[in-house]
Each structure stands twice: as C-alpha cells, then as structure tokens.
C-alpha atoms as a PDB file:
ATOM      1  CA  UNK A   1       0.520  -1.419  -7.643  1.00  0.00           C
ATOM      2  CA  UNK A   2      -0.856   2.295  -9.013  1.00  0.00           C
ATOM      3  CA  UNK A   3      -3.511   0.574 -10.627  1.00  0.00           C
ATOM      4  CA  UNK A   4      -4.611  -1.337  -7.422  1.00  0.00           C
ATOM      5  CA  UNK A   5      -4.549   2.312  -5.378  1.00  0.00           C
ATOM      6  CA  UNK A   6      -6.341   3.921  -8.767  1.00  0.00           C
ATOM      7  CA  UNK A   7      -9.150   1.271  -7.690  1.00  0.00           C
ATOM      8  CA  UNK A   8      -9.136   2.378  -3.971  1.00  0.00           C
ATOM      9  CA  UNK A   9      -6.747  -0.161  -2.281  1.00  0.00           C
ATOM     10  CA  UNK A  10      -5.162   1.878   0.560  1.00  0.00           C
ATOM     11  CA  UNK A  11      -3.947  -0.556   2.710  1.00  0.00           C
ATOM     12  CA  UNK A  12      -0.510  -2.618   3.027  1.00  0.00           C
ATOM     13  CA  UNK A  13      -2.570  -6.026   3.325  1.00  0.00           C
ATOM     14  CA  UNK A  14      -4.833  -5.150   1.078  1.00  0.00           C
ATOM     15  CA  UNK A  15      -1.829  -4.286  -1.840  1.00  0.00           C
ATOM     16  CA  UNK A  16      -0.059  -7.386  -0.334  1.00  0.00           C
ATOM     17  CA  UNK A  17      -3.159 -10.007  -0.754  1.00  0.00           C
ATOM     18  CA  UNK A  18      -4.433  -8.475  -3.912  1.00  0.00           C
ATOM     19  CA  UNK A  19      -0.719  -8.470  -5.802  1.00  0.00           C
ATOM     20  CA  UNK A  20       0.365 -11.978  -4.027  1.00  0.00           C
ATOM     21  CA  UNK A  21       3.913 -10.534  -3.382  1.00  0.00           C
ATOM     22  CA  UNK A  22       5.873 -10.550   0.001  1.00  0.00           C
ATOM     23  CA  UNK A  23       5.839  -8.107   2.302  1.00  0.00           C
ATOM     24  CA  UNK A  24       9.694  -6.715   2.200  1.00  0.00           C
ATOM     25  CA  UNK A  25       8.895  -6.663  -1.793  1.00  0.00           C
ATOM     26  CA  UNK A  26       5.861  -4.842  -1.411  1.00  0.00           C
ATOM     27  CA  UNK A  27       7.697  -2.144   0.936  1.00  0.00           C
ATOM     28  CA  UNK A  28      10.563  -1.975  -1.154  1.00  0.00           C
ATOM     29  CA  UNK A  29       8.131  -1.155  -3.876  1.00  0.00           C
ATOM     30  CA  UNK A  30       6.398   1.173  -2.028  1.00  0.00           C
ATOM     31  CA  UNK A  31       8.464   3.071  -0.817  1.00  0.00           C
ATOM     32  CA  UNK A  32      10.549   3.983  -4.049  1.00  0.00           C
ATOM     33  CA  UNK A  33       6.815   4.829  -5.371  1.00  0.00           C
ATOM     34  CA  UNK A  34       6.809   7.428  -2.181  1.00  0.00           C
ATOM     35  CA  UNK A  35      10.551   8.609  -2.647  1.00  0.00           C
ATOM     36  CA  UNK A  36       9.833   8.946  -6.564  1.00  0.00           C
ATOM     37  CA  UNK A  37       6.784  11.246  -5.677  1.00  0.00           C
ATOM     38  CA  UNK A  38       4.027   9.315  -7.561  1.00  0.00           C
ATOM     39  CA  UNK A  39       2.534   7.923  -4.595  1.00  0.00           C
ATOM     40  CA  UNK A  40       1.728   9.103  -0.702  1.00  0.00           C
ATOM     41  CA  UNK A  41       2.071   7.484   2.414  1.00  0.00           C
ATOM     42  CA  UNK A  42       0.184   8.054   5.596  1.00  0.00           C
ATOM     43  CA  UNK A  43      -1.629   6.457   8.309  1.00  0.00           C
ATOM     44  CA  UNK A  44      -4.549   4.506   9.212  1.00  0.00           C
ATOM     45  CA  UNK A  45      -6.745   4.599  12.336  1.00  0.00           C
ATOM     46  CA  UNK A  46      -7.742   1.959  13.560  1.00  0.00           C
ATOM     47  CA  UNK A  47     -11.223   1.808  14.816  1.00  0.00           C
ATOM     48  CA  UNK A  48     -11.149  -0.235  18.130  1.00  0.00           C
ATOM     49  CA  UNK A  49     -14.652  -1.132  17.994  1.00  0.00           C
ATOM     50  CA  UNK A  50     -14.286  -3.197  14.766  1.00  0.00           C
END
C-alpha cells in the first residue's frame, strides 16, 4: 500500500483496484497506516462536471 501512494495513488478505488483486496481489508489497512502516523487521510472533491 505505501508503495502504491509513493507512486501517486490517492484514492480508495484506486488502492482497492490496483492491490485486488476488499474493501473492509483495504480500510482496515488504512486506517492503522493513519492511526500509526505513516500515512494521511483527507478528502477528495469531486468535480461535478466530470
């Protein structure tokens, strides 16, 4: 998962179709990376014309 942010991935589909893992996994993953400090969460906008 780092190295997939290291490349630029930022968002949750993105880590969840390029790592192939389910979604509860992936947020159970992610969010010990948040609570263990070595990663950041935050929001997207959305741009409502795409």
């Amino acid at each position: 998962m780092l190295r997939e942010a290291f490349y630029g991935i930022r968002r949750f589909d993105a880590f969840q179709e390029s790592l192939g893992i389910a979604r509860n996994t992936l947020n159970d993953r992610l969010r010990r990376l948040v609570d263990e400090g070595r990663a950041s969460a935050g929001t997207v906008e959305v741009d409502a014309r795409a």
